[in-house]
N, C-alpha and C. Protein backbone atom coordinates (compact mmCIF):
# COMPACT_ATOMS: atom_id res chain seq x y z
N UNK A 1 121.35 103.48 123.01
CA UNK A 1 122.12 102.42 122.42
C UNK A 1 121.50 101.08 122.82
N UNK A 2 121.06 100.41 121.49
CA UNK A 2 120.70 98.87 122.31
C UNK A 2 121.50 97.74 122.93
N UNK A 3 121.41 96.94 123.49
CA UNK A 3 122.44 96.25 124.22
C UNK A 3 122.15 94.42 123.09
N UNK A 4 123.30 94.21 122.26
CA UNK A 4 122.96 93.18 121.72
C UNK A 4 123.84 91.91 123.19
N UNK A 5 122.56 90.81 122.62
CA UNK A 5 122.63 89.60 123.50
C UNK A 5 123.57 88.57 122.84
N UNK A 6 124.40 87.92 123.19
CA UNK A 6 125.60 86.76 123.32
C UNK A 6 124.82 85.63 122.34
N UNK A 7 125.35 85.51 121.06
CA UNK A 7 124.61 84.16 120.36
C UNK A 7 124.34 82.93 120.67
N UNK A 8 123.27 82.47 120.75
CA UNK A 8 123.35 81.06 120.87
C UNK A 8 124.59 80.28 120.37
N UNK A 9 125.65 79.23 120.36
CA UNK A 9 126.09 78.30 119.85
C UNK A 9 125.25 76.97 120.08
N UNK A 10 125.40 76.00 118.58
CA UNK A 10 124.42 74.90 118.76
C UNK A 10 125.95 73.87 119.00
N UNK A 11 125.55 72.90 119.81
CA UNK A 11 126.74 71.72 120.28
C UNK A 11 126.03 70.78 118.86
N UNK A 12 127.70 70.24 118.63
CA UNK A 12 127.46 69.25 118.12
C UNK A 12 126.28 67.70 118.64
N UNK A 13 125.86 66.79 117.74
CA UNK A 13 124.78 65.95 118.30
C UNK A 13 126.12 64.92 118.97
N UNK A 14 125.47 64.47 120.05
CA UNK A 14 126.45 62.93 120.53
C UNK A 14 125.93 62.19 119.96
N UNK A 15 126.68 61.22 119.33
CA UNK A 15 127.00 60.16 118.40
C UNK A 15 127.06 58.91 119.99
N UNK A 16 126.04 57.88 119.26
CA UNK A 16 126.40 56.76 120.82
C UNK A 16 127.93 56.08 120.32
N UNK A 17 128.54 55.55 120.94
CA UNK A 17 129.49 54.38 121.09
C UNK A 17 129.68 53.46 120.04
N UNK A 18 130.50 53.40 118.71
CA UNK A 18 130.52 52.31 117.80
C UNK A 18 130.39 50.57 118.72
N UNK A 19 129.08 50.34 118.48
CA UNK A 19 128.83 48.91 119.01
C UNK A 19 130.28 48.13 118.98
N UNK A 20 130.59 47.93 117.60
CA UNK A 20 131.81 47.15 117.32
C UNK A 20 133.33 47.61 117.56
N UNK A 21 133.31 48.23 118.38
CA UNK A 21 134.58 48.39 118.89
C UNK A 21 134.43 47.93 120.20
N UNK A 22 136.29 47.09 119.66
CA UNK A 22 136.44 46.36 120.94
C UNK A 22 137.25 46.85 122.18
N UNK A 23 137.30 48.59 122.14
CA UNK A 23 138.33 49.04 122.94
C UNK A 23 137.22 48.99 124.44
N UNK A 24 138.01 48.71 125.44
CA UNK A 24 137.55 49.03 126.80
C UNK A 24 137.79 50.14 127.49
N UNK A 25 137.08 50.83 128.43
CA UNK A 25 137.00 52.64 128.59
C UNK A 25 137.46 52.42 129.80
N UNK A 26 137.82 53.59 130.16
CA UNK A 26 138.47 53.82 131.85
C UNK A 26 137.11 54.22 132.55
N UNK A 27 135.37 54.35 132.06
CA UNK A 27 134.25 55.35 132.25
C UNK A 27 133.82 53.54 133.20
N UNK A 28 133.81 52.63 132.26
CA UNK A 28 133.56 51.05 132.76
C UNK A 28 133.82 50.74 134.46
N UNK A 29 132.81 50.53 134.89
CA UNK A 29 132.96 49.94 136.58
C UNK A 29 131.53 49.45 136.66
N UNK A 30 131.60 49.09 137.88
CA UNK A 30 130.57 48.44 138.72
C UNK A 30 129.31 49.12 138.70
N UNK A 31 128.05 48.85 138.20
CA UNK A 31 127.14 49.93 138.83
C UNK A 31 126.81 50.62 140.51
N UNK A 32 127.05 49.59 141.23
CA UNK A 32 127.08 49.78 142.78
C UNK A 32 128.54 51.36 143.46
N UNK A 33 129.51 51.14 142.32
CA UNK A 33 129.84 52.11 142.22
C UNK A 33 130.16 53.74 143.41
N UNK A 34 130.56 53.81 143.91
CA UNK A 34 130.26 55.33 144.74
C UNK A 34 131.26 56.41 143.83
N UNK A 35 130.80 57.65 144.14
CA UNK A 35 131.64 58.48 143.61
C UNK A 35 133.02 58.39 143.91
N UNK A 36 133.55 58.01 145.03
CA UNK A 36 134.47 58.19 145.91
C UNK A 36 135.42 56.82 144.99
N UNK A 37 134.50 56.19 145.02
CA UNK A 37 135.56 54.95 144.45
C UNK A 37 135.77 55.04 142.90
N UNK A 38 134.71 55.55 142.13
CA UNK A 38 134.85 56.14 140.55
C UNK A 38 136.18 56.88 140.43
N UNK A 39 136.56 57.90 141.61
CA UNK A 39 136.90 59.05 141.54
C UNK A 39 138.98 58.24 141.76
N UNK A 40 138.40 57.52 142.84
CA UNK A 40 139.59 56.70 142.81
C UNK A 40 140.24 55.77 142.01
N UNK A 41 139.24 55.06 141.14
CA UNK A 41 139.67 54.27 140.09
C UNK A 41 140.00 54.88 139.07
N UNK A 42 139.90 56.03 138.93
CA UNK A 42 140.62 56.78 137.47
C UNK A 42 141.55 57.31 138.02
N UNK A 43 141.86 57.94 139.44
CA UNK A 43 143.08 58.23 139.78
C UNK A 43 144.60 57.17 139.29
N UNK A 44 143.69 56.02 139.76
CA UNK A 44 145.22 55.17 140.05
C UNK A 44 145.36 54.05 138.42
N UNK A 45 144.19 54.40 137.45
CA UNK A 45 144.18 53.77 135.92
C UNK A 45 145.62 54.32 135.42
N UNK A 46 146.36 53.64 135.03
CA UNK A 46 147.89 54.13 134.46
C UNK A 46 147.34 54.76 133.02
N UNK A 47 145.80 54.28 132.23
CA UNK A 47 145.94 54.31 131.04
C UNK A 47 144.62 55.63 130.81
N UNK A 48 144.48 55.94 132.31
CA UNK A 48 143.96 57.48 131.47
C UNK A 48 144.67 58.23 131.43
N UNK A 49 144.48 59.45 131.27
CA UNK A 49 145.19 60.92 130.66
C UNK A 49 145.41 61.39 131.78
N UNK A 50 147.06 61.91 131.92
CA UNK A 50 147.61 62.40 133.62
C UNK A 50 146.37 63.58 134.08
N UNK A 51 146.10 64.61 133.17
CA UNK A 51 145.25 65.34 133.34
C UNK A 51 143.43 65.39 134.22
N UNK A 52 143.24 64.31 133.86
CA UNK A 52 141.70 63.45 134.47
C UNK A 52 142.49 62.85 135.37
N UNK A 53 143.41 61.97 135.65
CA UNK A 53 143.70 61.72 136.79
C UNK A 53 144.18 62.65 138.14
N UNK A 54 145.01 63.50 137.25
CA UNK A 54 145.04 65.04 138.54
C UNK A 54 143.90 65.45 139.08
N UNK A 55 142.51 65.74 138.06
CA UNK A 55 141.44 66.09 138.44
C UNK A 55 140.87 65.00 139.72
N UNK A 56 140.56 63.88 139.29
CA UNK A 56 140.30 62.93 139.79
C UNK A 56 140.70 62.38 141.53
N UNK A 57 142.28 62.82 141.10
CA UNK A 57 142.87 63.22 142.77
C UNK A 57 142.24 64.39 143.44
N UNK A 58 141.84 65.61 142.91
CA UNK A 58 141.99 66.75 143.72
C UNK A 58 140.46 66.55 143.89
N UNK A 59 139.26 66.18 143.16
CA UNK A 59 137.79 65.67 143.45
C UNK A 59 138.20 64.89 144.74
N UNK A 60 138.66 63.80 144.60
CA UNK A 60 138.82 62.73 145.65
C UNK A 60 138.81 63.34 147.09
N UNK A 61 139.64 64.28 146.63
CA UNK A 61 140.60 64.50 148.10
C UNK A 61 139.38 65.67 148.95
N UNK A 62 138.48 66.76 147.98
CA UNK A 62 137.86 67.47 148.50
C UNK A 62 136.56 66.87 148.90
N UNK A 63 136.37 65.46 147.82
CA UNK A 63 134.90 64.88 148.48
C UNK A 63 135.30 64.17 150.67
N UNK A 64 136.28 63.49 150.39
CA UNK A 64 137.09 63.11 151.70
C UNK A 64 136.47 64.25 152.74
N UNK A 65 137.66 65.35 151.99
CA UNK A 65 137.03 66.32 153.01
C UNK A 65 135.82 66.94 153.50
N UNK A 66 134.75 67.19 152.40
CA UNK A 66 133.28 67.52 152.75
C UNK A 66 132.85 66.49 153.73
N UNK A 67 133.41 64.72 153.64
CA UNK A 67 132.85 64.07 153.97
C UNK A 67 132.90 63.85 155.44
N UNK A 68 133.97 64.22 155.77
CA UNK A 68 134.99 64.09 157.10
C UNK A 68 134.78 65.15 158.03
N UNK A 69 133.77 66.25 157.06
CA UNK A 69 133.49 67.35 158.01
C UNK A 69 131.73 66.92 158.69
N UNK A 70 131.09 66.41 158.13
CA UNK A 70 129.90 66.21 158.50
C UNK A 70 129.92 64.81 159.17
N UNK A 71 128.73 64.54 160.26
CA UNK A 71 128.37 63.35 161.18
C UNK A 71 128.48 62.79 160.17
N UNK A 72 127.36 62.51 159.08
CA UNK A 72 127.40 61.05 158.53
C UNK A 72 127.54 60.80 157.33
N UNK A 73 129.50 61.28 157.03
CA UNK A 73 129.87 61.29 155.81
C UNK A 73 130.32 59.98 155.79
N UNK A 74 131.65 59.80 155.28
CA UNK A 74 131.71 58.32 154.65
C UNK A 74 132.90 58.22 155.71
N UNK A 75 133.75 58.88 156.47
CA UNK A 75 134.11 58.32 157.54
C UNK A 75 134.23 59.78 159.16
N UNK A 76 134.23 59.62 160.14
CA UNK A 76 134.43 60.68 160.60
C UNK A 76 135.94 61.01 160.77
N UNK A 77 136.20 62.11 161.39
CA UNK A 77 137.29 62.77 161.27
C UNK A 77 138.29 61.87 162.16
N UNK A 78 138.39 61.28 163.01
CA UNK A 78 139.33 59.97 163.87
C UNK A 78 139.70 59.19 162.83
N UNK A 79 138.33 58.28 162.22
CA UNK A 79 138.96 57.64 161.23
C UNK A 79 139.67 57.83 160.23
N UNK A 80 139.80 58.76 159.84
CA UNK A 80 140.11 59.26 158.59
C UNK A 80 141.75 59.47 158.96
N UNK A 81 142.03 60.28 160.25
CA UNK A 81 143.36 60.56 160.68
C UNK A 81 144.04 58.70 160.82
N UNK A 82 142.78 57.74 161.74
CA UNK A 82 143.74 56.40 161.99
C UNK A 82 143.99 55.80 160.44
N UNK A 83 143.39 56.13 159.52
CA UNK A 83 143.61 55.50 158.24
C UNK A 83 144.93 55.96 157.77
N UNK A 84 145.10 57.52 158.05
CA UNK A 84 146.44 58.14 157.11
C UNK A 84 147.53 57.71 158.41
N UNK A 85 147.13 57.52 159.61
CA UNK A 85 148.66 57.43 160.27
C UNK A 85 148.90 55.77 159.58
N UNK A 86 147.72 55.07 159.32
CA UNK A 86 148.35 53.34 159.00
C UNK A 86 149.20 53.63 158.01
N UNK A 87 148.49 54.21 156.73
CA UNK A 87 149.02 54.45 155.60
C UNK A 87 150.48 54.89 155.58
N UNK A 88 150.77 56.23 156.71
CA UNK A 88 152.36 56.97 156.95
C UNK A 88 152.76 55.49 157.15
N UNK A 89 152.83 54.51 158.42
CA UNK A 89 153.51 53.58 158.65
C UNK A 89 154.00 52.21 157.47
N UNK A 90 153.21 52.21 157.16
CA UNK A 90 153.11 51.09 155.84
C UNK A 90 153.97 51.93 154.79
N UNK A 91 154.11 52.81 154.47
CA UNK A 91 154.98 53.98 153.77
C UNK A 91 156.47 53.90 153.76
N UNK A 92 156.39 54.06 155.65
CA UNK A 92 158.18 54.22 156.43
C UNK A 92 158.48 52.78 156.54
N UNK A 93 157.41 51.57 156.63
CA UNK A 93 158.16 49.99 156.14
C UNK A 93 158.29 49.94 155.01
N UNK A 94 157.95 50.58 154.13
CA UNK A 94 158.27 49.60 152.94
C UNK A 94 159.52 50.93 152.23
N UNK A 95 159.93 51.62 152.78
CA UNK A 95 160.78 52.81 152.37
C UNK A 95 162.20 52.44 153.19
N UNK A 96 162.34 51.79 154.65
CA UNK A 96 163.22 50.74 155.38
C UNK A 96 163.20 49.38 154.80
N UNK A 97 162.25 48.67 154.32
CA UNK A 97 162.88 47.63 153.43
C UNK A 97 163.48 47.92 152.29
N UNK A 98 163.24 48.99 151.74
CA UNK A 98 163.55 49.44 150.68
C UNK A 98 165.45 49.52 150.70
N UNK A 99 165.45 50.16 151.68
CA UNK A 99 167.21 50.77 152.39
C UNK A 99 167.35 49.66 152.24
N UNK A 100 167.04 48.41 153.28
CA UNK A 100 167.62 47.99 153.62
C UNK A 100 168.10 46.69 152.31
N UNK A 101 167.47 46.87 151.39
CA UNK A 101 167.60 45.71 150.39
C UNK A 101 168.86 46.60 150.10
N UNK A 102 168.89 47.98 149.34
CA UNK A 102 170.02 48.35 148.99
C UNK A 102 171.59 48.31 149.80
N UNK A 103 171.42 48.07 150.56
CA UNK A 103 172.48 47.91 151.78
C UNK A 103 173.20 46.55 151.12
């Protein structure tokens, strides 16, 4: 019995960018750019798609982690913990001003 092989499919061609449109993209940033901060600026864009932004979080969060595991990622593992305890605190003030306005 011969074994038939899986067909090629041909992709459609990409078409560049209508020059004359004046819409602005969520893809637009800085060239200096890091992944980490790409990855973060589409997280927190209200006007992309919840879907790319979920992605976008869960990239984020695993680049963090690759990064946090090696010497000379983008922060070591201390920092990374003193950043999230600031963050918890800044959290529990503004969650007590919060009370306390409703009071």
């Amino acid at each position: 019995m011969t074994e038939t092989r899986p067909t090629k499919t041909r992709r459609a061609p990409v078409r560049a960018p209508d020059e004359s449109s004046a819409t602005t993209h969520v893809n637009e940033g800085p060239p200096e750019e890091s992944p980490l901060d790409y990855m973060l600026r589409i997280m927190r864009d209200p006007t992309a798609e919840d879907a790319r932004r979920d992605a976008m979080a869960k990239a984020a969060c695993a680049h963090i982690s690759r990064s946090t595991e090696t010497e000379g990622g983008i922060m070591n593992t201390e920092e990374f913990r003193q950043l999230m305890e600031n963050a918890r605190e800044e959290i529990a003030d503004r969650i007590a001003r919060l009370q306390a306005e409703d009071e």
